[in-house]
PDB file of N, CA and C in Angstrom:
ATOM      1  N   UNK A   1      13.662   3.004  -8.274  1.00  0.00           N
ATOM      2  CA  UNK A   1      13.425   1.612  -8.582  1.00  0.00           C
ATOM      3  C   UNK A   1      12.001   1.276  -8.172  1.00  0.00           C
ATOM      4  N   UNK A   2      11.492   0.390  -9.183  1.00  0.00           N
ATOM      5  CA  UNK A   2       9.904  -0.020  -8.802  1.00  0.00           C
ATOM      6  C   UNK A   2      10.092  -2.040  -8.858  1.00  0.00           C
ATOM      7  N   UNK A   3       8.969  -2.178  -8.000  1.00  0.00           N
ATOM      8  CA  UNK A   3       9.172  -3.777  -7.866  1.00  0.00           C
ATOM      9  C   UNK A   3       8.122  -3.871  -8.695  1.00  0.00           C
ATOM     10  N   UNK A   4       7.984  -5.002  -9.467  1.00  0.00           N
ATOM     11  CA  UNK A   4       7.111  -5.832 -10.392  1.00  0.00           C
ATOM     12  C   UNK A   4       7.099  -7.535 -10.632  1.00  0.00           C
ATOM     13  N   UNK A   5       6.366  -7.784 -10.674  1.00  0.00           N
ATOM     14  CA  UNK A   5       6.183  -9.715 -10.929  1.00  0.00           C
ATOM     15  C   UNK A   5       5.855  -9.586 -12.090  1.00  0.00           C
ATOM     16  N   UNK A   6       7.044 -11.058 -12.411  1.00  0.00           N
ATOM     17  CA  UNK A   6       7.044 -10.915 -13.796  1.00  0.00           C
ATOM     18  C   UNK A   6       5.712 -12.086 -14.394  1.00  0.00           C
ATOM     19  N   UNK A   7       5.137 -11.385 -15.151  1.00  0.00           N
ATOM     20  CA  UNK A   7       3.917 -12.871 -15.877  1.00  0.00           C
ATOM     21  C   UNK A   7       4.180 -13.350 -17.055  1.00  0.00           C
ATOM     22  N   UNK A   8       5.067 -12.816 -17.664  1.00  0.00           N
ATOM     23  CA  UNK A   8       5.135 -13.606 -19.105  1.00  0.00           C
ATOM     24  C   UNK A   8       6.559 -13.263 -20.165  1.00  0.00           C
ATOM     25  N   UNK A   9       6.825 -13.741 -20.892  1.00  0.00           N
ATOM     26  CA  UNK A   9       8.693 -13.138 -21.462  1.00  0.00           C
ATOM     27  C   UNK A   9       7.926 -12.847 -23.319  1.00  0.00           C
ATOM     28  N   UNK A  10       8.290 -12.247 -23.579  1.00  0.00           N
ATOM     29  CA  UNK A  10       8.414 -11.488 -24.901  1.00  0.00           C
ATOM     30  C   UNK A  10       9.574 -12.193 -26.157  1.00  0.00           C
ATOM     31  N   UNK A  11       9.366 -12.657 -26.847  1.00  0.00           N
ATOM     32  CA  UNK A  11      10.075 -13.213 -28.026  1.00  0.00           C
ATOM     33  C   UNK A  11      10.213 -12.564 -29.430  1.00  0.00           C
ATOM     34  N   UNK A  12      11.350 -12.326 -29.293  1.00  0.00           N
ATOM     35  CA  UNK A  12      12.210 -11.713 -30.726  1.00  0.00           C
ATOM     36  C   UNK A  12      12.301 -12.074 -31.588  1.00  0.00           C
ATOM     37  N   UNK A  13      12.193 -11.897 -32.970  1.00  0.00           N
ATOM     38  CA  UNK A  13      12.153 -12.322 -33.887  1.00  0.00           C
ATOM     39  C   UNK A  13      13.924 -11.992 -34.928  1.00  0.00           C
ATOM     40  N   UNK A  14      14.210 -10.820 -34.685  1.00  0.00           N
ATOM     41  CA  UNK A  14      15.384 -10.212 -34.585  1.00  0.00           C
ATOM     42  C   UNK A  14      15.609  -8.987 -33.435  1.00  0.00           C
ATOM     43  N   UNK A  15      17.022  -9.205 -32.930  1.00  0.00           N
ATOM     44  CA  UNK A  15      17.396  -7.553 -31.822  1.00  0.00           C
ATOM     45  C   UNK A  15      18.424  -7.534 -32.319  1.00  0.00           C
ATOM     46  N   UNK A  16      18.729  -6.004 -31.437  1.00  0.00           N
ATOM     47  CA  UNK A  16      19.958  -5.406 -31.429  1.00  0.00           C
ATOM     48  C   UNK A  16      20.999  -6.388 -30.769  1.00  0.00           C
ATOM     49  N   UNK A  17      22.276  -6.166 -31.523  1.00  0.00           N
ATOM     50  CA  UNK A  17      23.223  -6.871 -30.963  1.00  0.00           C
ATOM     51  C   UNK A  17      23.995  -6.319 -28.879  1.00  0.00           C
ATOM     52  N   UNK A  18      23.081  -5.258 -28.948  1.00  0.00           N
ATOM     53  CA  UNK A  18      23.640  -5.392 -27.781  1.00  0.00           C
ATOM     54  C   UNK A  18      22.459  -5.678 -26.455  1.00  0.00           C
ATOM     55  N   UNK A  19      21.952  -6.297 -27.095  1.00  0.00           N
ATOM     56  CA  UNK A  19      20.493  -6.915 -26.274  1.00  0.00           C
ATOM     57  C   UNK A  19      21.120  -8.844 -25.854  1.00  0.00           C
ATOM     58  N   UNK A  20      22.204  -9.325 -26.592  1.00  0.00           N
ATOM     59  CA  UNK A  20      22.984 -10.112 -26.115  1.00  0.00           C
ATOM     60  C   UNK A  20      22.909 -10.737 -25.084  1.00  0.00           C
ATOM     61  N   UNK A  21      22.519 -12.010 -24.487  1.00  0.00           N
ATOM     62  CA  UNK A  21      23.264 -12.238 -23.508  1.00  0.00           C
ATOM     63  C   UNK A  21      21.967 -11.938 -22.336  1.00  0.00           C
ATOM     64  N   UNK A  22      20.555 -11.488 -23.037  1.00  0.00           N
ATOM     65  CA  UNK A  22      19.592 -11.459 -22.184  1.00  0.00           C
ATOM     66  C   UNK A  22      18.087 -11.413 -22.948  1.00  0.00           C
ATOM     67  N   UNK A  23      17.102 -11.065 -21.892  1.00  0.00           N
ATOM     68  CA  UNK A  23      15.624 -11.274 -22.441  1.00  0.00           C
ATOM     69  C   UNK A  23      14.753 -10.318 -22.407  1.00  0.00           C
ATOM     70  N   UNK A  24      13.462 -10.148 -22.812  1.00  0.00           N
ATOM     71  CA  UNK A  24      12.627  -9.288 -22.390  1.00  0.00           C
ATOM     72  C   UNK A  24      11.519  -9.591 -21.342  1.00  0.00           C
ATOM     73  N   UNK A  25      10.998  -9.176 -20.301  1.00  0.00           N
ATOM     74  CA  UNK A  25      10.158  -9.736 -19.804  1.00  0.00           C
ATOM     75  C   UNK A  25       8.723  -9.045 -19.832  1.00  0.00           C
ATOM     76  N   UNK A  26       8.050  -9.379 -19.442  1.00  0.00           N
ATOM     77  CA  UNK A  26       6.384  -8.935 -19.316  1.00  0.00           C
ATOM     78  C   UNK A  26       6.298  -8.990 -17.887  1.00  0.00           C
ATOM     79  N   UNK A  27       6.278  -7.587 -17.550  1.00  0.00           N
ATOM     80  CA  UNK A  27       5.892  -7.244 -15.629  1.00  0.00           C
ATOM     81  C   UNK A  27       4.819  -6.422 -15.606  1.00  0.00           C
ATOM     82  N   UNK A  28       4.304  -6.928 -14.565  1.00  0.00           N
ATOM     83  CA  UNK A  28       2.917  -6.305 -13.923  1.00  0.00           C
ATOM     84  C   UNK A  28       3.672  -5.773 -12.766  1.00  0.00           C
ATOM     85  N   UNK A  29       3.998  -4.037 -12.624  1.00  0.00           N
ATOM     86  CA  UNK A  29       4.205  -3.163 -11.357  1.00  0.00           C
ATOM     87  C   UNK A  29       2.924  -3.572 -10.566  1.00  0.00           C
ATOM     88  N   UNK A  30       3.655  -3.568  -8.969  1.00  0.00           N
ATOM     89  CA  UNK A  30       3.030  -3.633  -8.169  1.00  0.00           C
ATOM     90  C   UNK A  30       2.305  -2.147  -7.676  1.00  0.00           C
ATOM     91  N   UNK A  31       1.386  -2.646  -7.177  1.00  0.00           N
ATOM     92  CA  UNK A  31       0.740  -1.521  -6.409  1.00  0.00           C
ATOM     93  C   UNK A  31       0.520  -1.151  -4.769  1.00  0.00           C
ATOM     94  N   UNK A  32       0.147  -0.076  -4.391  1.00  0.00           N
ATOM     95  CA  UNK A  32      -0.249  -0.580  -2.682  1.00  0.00           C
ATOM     96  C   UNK A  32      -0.409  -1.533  -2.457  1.00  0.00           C
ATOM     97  N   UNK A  33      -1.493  -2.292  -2.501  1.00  0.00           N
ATOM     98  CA  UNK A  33      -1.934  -3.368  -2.370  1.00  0.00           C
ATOM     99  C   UNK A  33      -1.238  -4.712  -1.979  1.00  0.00           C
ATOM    100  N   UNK A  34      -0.223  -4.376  -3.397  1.00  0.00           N
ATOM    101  CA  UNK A  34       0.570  -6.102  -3.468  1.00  0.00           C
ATOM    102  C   UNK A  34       1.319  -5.872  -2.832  1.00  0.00           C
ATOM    103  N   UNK A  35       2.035  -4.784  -1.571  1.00  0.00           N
ATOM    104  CA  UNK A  35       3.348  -4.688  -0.864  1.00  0.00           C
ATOM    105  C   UNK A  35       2.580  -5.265   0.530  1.00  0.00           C
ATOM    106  N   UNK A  36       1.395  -5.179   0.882  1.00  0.00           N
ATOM    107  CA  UNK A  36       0.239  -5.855   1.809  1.00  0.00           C
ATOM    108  C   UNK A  36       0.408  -7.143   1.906  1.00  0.00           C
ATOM    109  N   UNK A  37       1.128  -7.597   0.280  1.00  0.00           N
ATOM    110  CA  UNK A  37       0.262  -9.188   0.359  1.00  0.00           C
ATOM    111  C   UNK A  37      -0.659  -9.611  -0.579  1.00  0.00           C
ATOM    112  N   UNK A  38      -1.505  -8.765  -1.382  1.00  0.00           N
ATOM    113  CA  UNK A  38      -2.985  -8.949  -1.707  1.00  0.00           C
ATOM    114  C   UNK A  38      -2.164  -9.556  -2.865  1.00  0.00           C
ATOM    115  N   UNK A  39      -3.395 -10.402  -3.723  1.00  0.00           N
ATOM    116  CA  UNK A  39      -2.790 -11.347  -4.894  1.00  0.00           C
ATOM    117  C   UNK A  39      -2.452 -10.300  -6.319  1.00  0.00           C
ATOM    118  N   UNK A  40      -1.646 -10.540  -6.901  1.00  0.00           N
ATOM    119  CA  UNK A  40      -0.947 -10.167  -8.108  1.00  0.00           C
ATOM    120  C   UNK A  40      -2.385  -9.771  -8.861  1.00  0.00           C
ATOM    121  N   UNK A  41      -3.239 -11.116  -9.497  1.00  0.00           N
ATOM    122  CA  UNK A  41      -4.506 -11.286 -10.070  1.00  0.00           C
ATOM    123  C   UNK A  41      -5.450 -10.382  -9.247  1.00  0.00           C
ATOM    124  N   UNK A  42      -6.630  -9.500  -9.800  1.00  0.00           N
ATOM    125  CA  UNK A  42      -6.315  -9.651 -11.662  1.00  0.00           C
ATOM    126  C   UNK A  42      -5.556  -8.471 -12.088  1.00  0.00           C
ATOM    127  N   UNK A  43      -5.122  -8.709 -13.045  1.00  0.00           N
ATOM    128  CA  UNK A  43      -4.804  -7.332 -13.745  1.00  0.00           C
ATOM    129  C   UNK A  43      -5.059  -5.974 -14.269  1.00  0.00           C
ATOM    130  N   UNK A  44      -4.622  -5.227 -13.658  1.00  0.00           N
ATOM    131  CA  UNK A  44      -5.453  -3.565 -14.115  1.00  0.00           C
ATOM    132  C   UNK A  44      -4.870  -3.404 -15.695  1.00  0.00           C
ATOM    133  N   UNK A  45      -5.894  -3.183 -16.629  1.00  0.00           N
ATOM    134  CA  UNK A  45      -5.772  -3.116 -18.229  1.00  0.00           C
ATOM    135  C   UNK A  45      -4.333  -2.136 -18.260  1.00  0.00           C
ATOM    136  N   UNK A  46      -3.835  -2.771 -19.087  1.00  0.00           N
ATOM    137  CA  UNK A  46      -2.924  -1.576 -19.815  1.00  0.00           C
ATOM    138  C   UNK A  46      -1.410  -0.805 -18.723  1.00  0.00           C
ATOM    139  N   UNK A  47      -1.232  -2.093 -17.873  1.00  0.00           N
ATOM    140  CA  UNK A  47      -0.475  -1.536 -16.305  1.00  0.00           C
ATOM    141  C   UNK A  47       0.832  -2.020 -16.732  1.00  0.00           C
ATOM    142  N   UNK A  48       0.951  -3.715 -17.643  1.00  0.00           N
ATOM    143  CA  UNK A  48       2.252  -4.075 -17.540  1.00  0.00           C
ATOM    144  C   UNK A  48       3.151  -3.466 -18.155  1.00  0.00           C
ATOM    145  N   UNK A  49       4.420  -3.830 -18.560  1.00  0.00           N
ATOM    146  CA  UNK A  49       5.581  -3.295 -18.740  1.00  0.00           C
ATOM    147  C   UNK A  49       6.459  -4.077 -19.429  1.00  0.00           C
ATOM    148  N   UNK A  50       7.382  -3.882 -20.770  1.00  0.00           N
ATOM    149  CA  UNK A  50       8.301  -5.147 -20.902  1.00  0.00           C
ATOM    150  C   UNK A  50       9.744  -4.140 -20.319  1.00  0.00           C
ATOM    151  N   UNK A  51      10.458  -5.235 -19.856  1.00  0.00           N
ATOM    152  CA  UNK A  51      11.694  -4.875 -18.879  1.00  0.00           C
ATOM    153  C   UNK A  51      12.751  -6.211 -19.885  1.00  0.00           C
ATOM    154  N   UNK A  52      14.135  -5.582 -19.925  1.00  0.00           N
ATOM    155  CA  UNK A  52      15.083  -6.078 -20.222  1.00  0.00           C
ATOM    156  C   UNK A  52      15.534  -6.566 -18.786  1.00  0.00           C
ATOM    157  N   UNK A  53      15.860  -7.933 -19.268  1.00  0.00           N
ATOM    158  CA  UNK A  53      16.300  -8.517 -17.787  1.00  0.00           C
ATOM    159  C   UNK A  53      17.548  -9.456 -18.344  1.00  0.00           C
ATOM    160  N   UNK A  54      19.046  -9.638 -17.780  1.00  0.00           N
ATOM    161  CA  UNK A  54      19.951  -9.970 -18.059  1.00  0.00           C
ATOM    162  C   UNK A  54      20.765 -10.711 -16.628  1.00  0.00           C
ATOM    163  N   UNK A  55      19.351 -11.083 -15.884  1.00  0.00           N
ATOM    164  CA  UNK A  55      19.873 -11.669 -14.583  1.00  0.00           C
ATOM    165  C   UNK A  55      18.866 -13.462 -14.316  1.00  0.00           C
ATOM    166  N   UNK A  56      18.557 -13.601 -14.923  1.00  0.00           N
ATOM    167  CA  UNK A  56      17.615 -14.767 -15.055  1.00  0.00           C
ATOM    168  C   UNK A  56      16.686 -14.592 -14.464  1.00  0.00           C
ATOM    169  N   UNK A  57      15.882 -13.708 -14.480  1.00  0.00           N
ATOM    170  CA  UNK A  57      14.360 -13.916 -13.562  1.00  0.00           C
ATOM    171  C   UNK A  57      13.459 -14.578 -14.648  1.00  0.00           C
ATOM    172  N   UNK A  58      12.080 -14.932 -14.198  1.00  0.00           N
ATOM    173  CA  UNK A  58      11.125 -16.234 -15.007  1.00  0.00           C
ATOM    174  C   UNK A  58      10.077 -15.597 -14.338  1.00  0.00           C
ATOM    175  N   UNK A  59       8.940 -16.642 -15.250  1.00  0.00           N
ATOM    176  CA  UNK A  59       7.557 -16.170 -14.481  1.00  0.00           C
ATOM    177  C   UNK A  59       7.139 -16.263 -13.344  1.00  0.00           C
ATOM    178  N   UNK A  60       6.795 -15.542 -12.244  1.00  0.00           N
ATOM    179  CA  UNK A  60       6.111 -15.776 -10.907  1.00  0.00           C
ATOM    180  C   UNK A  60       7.360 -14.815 -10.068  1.00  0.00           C
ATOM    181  N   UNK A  61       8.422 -14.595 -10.475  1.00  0.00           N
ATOM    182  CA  UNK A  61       9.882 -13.779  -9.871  1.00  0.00           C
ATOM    183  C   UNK A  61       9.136 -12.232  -9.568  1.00  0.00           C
ATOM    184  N   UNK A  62       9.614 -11.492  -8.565  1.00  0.00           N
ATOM    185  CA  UNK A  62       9.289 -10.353  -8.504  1.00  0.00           C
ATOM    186  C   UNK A  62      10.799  -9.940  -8.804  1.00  0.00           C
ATOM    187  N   UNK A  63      10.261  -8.613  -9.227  1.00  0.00           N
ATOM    188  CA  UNK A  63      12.097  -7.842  -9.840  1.00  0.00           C
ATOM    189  C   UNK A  63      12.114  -6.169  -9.229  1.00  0.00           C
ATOM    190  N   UNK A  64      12.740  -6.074  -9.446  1.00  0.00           N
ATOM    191  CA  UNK A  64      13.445  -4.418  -8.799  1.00  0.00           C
ATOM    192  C   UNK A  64      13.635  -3.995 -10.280  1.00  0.00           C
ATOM    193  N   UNK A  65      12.980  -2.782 -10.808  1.00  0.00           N
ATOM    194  CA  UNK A  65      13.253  -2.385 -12.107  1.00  0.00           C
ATOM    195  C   UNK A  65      13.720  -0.567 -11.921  1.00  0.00           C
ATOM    196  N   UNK A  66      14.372  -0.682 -13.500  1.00  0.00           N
ATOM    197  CA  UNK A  66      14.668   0.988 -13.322  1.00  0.00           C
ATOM    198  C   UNK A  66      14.294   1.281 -14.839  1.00  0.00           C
ATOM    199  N   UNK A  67      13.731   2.481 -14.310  1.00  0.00           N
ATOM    200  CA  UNK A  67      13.083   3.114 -16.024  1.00  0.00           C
ATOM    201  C   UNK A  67      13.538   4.368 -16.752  1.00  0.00           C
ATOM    202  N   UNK A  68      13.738   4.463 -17.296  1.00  0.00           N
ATOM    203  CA  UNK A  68      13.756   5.671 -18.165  1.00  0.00           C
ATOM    204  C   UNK A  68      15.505   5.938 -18.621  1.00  0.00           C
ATOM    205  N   UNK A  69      16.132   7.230 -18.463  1.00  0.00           N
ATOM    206  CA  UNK A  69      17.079   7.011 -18.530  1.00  0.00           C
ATOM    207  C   UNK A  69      18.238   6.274 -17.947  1.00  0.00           C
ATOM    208  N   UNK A  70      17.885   5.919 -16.687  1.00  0.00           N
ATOM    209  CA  UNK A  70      18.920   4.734 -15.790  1.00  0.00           C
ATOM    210  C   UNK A  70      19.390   3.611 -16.248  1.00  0.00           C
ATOM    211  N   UNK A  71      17.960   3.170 -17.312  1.00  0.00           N
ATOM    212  CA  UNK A  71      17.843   1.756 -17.609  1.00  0.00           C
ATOM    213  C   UNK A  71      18.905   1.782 -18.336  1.00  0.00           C
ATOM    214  N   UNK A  72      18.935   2.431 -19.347  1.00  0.00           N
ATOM    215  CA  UNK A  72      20.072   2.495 -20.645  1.00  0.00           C
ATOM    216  C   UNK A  72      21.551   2.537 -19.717  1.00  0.00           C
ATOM    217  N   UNK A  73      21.940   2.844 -18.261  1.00  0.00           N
ATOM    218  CA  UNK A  73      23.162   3.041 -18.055  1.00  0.00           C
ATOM    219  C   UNK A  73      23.880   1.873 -18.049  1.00  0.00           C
ATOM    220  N   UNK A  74      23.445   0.589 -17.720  1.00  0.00           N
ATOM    221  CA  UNK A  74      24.397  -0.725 -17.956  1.00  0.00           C
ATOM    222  C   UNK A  74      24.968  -0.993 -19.255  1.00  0.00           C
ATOM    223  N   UNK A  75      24.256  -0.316 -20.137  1.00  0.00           N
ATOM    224  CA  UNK A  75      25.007  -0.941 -21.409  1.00  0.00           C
ATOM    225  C   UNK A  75      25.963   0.386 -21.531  1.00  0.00           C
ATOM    226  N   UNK A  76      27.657  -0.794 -22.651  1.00  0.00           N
ATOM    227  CA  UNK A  76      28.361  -0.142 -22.851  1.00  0.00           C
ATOM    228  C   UNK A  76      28.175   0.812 -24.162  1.00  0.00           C
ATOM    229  N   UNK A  77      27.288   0.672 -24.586  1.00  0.00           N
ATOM    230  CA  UNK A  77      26.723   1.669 -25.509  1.00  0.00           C
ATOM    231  C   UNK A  77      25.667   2.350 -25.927  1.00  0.00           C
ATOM    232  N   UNK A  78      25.287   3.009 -26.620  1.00  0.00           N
ATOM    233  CA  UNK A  78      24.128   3.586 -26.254  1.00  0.00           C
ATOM    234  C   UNK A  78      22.736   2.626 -26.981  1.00  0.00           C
ATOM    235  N   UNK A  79      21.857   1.873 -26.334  1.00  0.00           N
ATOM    236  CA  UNK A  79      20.886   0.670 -26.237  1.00  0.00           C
ATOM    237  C   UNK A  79      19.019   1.897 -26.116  1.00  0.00           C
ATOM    238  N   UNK A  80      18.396   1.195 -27.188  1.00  0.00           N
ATOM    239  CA  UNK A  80      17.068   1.989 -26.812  1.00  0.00           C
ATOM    240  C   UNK A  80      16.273   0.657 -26.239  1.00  0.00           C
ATOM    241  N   UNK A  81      16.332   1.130 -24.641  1.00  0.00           N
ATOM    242  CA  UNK A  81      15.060   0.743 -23.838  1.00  0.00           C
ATOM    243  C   UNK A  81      14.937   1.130 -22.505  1.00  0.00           C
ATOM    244  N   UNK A  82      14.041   1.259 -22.550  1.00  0.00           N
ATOM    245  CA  UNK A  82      13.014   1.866 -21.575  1.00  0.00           C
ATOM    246  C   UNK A  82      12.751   1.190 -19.933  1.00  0.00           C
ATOM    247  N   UNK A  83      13.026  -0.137 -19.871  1.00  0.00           N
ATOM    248  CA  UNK A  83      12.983  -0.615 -18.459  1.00  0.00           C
ATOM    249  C   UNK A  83      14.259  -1.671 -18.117  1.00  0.00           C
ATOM    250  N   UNK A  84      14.563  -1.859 -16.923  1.00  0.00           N
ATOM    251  CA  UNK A  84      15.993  -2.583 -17.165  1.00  0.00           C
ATOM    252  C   UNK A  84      15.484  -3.148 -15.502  1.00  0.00           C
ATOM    253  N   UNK A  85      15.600  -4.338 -15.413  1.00  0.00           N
ATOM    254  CA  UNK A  85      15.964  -5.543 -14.307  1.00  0.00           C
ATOM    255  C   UNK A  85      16.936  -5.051 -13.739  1.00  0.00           C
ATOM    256  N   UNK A  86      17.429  -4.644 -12.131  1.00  0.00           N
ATOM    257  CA  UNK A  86      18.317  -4.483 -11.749  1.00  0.00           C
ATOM    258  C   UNK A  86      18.627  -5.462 -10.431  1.00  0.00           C
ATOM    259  N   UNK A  87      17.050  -5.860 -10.233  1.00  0.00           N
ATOM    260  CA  UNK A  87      17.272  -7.243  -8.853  1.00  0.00           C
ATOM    261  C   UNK A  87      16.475  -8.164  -9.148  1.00  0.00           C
ATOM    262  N   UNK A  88      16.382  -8.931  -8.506  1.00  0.00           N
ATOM    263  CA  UNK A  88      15.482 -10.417  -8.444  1.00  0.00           C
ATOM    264  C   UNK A  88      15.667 -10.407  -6.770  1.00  0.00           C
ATOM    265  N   UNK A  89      13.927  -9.947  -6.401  1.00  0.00           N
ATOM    266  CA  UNK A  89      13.452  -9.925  -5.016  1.00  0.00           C
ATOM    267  C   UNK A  89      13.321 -11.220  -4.101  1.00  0.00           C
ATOM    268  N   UNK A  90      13.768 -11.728  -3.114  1.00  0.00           N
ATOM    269  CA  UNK A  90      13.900 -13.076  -2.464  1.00  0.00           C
ATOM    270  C   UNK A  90      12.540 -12.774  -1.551  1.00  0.00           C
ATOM    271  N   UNK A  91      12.459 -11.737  -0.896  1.00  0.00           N
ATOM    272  CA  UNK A  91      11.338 -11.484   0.382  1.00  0.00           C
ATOM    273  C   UNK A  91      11.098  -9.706   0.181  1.00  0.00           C
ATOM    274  N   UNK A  92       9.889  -9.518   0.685  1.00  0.00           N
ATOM    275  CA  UNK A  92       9.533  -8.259   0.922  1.00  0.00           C
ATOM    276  C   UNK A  92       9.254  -8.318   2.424  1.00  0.00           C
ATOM    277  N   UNK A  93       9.895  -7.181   3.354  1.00  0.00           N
ATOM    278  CA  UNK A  93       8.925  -6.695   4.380  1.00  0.00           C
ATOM    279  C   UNK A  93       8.301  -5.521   4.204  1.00  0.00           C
ATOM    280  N   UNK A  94       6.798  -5.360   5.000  1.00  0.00           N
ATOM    281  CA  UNK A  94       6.394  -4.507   4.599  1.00  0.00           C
ATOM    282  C   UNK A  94       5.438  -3.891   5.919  1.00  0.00           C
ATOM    283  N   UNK A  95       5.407  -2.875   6.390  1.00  0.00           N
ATOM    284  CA  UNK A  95       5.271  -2.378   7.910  1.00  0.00           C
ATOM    285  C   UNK A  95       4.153  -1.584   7.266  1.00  0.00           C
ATOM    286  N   UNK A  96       2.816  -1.449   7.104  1.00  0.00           N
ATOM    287  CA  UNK A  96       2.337   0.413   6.485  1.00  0.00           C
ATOM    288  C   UNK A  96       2.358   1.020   7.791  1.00  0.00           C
ATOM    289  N   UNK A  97       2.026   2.324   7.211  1.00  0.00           N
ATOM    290  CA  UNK A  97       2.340   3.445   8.127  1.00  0.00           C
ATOM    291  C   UNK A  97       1.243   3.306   8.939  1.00  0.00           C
ATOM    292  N   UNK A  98       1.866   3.639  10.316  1.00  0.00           N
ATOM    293  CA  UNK A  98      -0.006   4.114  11.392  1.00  0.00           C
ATOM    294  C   UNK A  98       0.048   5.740  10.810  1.00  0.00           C
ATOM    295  N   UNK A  99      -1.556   5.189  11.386  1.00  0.00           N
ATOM    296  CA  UNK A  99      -2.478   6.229  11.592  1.00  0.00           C
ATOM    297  C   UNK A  99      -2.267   7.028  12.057  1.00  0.00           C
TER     298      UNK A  99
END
């Protein structure tokens, strides 16, 4: 699982019927950095991600995502996509390692 903030939602024109019942989002993965603290902004070109999310997260939400084949395991059938929402993050702690 990777954490990401979400910046923006993606709009369909037509989907699959088993896309139902949820959305797409636009996430920017975090990096070192943002588990520090450091601001989201700006954006490294070409980093975000759209994630199926079926739990209500919105813009400014950080999320817990899963990619690749995992993503596809919630649905009861077989669904093509690539990133899937599995949390909506309340707090991060974050300790780095000593030296």
């Amino acid at each position: 699982m990777r954490l990401g903030h979400v910046i923006g939602r993606v709009t369909l024109s037509h989907q699959d019927p088993a896309y139902r019942g949820g959305r797409f989002l636009l996430v920017q993965p975090f990096a070192a950095p943002q588990f520090a603290g450091a601001p989201m902004t700006p954006l490294a070109p070409g980093s975000s991600l759209v994630v199926y999310d079926n739990l209500g997260a919105t813009h400014g939400h950080v999320i817990g995502f899963t990619e690749g084949a995992e993503a596809a395991v919630p649905f009861t059938q077989p669904t093509p996509v690539d990133a899937f929402n599995a949390a909506i993050i309340d707090q991060i702690f974050y300790t780095p390692p000593s030296a």
